[in-house]
N, C-alpha and C. Protein backbone atom coordinates (compact mmCIF):
# COMPACT_ATOMS: atom_id res chain seq x y z
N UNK A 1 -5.46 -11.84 14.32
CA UNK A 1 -5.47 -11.48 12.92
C UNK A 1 -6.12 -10.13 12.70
N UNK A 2 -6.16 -9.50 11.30
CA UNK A 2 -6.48 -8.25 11.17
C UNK A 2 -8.16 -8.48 10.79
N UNK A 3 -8.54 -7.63 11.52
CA UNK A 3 -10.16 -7.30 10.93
C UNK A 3 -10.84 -6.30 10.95
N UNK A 4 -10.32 -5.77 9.22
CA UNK A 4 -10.79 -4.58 8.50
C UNK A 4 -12.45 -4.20 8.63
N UNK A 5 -13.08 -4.91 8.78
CA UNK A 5 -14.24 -4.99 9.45
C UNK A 5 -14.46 -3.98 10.93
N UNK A 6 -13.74 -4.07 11.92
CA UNK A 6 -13.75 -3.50 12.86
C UNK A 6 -13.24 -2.00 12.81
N UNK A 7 -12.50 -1.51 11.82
CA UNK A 7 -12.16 -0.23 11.71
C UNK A 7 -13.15 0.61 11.51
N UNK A 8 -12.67 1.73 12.61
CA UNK A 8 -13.74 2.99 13.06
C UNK A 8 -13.61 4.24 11.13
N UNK A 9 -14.35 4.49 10.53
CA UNK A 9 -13.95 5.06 9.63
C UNK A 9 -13.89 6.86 9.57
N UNK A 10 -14.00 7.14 11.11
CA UNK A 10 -13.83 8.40 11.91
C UNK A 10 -12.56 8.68 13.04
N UNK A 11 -12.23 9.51 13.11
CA UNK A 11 -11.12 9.62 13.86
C UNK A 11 -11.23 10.48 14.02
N UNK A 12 -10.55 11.75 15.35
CA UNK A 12 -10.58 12.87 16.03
C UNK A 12 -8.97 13.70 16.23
N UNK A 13 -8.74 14.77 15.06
CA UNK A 13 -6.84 14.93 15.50
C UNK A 13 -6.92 15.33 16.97
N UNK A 14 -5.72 14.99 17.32
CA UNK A 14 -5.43 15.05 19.27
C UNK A 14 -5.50 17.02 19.03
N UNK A 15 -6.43 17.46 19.81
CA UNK A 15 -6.14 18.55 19.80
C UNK A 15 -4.75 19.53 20.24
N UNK A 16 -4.26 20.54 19.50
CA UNK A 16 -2.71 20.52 19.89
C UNK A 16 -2.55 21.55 20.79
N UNK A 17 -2.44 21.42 22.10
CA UNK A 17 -2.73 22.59 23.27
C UNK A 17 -1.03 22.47 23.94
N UNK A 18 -0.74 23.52 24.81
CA UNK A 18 0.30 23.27 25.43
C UNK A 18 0.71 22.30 26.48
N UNK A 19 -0.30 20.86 26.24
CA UNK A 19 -0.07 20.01 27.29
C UNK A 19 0.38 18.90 26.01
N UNK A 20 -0.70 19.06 25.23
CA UNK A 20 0.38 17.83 24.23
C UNK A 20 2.01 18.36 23.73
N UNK A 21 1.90 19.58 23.50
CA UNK A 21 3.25 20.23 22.96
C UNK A 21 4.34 19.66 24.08
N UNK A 22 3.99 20.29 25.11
CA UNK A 22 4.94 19.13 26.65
C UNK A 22 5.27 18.52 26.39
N UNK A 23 3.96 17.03 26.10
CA UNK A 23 4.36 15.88 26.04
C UNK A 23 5.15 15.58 25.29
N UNK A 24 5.12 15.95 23.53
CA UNK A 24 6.14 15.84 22.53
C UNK A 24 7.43 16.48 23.28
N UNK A 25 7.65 17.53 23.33
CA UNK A 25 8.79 18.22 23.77
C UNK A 25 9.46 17.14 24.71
N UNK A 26 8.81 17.00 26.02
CA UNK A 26 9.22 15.42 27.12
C UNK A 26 9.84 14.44 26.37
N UNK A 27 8.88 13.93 25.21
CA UNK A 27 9.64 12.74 25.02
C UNK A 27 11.17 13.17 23.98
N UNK A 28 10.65 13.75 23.04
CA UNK A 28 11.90 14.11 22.41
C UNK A 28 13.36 14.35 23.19
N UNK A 29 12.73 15.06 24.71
CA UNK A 29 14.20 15.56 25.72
C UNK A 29 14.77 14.29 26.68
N UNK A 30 13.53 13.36 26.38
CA UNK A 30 14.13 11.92 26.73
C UNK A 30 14.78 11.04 25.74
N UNK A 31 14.33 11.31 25.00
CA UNK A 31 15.46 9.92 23.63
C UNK A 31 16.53 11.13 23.60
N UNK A 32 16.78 12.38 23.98
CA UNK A 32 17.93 13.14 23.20
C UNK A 32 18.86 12.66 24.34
N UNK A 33 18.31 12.34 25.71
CA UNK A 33 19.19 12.37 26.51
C UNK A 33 19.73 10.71 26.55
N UNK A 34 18.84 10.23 26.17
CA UNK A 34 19.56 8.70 26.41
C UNK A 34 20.52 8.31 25.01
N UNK A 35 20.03 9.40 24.18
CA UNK A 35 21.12 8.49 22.48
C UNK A 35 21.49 10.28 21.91
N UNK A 36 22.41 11.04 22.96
CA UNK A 36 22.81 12.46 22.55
C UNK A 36 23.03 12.66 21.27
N UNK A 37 23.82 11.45 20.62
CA UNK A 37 24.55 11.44 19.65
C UNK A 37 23.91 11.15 18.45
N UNK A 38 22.50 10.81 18.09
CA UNK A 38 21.19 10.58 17.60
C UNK A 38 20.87 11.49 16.46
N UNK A 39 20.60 11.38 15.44
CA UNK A 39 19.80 12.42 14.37
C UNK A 39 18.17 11.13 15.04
N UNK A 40 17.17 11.98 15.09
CA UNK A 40 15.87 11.72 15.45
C UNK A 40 15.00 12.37 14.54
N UNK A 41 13.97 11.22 14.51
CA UNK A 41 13.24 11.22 13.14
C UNK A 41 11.77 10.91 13.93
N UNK A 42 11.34 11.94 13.55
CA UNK A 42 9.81 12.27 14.04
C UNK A 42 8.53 11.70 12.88
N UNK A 43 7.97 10.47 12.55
CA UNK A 43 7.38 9.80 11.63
C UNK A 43 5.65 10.12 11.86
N UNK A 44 5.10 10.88 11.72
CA UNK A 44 3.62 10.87 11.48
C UNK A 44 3.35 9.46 10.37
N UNK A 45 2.76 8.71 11.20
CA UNK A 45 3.03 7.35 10.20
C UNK A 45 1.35 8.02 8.87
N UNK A 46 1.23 6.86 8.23
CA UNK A 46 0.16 6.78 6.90
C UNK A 46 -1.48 6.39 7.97
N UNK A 47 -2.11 7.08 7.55
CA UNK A 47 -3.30 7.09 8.38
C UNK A 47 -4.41 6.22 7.26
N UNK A 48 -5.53 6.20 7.84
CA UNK A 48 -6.59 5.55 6.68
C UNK A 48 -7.55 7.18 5.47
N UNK A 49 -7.50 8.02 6.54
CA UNK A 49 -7.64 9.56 6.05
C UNK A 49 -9.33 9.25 4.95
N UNK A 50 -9.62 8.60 5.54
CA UNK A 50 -11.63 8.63 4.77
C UNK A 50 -12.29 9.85 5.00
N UNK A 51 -12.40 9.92 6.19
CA UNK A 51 -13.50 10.91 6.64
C UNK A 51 -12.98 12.02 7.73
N UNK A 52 -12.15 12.96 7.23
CA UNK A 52 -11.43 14.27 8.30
C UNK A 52 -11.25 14.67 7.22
N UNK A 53 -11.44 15.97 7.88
CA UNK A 53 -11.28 17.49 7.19
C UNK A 53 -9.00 17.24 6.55
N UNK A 54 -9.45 16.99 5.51
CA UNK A 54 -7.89 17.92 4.88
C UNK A 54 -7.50 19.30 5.31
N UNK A 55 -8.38 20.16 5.13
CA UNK A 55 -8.01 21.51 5.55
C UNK A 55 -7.34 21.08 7.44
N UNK A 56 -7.86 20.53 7.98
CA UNK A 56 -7.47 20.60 9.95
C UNK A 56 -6.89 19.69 9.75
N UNK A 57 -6.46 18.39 8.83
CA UNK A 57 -5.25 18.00 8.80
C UNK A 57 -3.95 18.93 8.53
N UNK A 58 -4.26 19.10 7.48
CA UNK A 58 -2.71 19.98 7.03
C UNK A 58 -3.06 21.10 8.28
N UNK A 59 -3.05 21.72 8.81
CA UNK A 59 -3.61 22.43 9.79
C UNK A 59 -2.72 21.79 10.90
N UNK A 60 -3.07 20.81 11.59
CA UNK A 60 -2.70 20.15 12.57
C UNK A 60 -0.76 19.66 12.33
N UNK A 61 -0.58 19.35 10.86
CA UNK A 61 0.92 18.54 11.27
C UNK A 61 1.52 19.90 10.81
N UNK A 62 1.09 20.84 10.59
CA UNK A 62 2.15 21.99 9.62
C UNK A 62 2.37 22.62 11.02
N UNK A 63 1.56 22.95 12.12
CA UNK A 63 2.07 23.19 13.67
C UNK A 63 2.60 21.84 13.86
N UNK A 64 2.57 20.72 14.20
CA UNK A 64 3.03 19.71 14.75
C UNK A 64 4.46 19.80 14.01
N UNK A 65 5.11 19.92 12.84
CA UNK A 65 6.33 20.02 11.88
C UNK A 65 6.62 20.95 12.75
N UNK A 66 6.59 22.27 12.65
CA UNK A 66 7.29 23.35 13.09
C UNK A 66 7.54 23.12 15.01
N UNK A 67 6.57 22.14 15.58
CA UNK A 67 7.08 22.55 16.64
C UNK A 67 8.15 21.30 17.02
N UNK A 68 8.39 20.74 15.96
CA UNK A 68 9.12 19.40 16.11
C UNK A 68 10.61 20.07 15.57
N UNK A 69 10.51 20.70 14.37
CA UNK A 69 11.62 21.53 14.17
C UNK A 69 12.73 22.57 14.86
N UNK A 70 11.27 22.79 15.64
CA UNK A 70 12.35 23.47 16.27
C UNK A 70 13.21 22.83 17.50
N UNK A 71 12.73 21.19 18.14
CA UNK A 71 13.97 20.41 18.64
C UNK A 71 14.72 20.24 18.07
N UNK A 72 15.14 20.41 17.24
CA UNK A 72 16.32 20.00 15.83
C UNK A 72 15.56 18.58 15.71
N UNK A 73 15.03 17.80 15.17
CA UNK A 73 14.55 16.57 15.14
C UNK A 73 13.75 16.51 13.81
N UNK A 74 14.15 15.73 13.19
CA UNK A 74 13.51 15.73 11.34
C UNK A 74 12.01 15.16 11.44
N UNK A 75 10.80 15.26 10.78
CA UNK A 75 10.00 15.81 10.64
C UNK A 75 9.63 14.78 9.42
N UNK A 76 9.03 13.56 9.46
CA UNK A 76 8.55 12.68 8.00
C UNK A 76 6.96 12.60 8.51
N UNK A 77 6.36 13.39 7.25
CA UNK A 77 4.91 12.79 7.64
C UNK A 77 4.60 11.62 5.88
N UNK A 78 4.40 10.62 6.13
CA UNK A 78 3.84 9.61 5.47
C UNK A 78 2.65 10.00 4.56
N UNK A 79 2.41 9.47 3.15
CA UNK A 79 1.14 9.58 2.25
C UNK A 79 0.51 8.65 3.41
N UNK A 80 -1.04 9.37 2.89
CA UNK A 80 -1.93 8.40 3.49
C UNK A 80 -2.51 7.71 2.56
N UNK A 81 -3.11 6.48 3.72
CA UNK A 81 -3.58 5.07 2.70
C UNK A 81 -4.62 5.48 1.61
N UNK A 82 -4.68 4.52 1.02
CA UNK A 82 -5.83 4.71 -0.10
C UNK A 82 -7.51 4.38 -0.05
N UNK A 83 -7.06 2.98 0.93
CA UNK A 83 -8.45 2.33 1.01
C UNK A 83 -8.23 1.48 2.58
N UNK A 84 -8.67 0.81 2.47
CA UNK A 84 -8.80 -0.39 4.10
C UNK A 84 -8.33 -1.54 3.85
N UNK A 85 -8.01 -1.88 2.18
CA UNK A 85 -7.10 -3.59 2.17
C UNK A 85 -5.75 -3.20 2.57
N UNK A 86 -5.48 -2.03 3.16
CA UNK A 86 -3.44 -2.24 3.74
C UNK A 86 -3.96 -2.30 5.05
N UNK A 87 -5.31 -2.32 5.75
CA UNK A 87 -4.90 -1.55 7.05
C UNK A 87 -5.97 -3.29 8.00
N UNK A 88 -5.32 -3.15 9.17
CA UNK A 88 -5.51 -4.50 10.06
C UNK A 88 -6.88 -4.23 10.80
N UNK A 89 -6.59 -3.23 11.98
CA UNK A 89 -8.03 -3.31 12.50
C UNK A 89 -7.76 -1.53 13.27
N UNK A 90 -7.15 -0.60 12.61
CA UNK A 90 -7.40 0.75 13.10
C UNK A 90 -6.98 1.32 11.27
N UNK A 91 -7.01 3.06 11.60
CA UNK A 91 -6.81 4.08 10.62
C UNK A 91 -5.91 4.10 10.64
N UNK A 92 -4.70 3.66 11.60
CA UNK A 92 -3.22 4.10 11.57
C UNK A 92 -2.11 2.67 11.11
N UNK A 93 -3.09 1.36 11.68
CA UNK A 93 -2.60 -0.06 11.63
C UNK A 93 -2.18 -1.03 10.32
N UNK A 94 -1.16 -0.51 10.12
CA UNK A 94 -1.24 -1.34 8.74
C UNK A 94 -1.62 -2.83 8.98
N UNK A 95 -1.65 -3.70 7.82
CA UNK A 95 -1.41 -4.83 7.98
C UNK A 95 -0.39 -5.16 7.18
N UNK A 96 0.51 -6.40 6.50
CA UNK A 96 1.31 -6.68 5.85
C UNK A 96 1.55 -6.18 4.83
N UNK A 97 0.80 -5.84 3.75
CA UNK A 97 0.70 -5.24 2.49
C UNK A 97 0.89 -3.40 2.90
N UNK A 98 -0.14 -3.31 4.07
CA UNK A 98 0.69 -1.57 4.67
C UNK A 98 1.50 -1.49 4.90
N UNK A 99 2.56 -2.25 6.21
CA UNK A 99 3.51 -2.37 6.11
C UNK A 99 4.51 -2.34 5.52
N UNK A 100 4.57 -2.56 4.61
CA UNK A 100 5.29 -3.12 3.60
C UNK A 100 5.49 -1.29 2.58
N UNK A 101 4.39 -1.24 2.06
CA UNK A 101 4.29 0.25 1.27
C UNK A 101 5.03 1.58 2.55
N UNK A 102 4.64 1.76 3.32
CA UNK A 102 5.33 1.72 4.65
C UNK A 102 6.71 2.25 4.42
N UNK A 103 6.99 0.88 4.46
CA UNK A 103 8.57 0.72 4.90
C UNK A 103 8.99 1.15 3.14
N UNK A 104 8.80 0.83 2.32
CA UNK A 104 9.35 1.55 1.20
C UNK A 104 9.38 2.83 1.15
N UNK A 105 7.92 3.56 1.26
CA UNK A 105 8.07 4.97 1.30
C UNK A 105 9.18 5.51 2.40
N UNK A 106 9.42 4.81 3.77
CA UNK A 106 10.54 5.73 4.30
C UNK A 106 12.21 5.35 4.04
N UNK A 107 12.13 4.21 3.05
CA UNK A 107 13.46 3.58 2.40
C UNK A 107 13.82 4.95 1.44
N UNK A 108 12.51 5.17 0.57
CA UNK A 108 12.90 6.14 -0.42
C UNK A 108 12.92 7.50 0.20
N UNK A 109 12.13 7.93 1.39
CA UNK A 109 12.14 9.27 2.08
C UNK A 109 13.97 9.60 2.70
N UNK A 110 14.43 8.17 3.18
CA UNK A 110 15.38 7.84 3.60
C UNK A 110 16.65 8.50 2.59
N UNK A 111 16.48 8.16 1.61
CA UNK A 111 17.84 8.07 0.70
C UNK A 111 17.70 8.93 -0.44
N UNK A 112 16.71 10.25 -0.01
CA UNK A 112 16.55 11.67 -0.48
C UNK A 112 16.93 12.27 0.19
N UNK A 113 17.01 12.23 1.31
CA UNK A 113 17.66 12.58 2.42
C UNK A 113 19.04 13.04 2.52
N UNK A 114 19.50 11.67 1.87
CA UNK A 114 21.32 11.57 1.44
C UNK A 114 22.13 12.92 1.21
C-alpha cells in the first residue's frame, strides 16, 4: 500500500552531462528501432515539486525538451502535484487519485494535439 508518510520531501534533478544525454539518445534509438513506424512521446511525468529550485527546474527540462526534439520525438512535461494526498510513497509515485489526474491531463494533452 501507499505510505505518504515515507516520502522524501527533497529530491536532486539528474544532473544533465553528456552521459545522461547518451543514455536518453540510446534509449530513444532503441524504441525507434524496434517500432520505426512509431510517433514517440517523451512524458516527464507530475512530480511532488515541494522543495527544488523552479528556476533549475525549468532550467533542467527546457535542455531536456530541446534535446529530445531534436530525435524527432514529442516532448509532454506534466503539471506538478499540488500536495502528497495524490502521491503513494515517492515525489514522482502517484497513487490512485494521481493516477487518475494523470491520465486525464495526458487524455486532454492528447487531443490538443489533434
Amino acid at each position: 500500500g501507499c505510505d505518504t508518510a515515507s516520502i522524501r520531501d527533497t529530491w536532486f534533478l539528474q544532473e544533465i552531462n553528456s552521459t545522461s544525454i547518451n543514455w536518453v539518445n540510446g534509449q530513444i534509438s532503441s524504441i525507434k528501432s524496434i517500432f520505426p513506424n512509431a510517433q514517440i512521446y517523451f512524458v516527464l511525468p507530475s512530480t511532488l515539486g515541494e522543495n527544488y529550485s523552479e528556476a533549475e527546474f525549468s532550467k533542467f527540462t527546457k535542455f531536456l525538451r530541446q534535446e529530445i526534439i531534436k530525435q524527432s520525438v514529442f516532448f509532454i512535461e506534466q503539471t506538478p502535484f499540488s500536495d502528497r494526498s495524490v502521491l503513494c510513497d515517492g515525489a514522482h509515485h502517484a497513487n490512485r487519485i494521481g493516477r487518475e489526474i494523470r491520465t486525464r491531463e495526458l487524455i486532454t494533452i492528447f487531443k490538443n494535439m489533434e
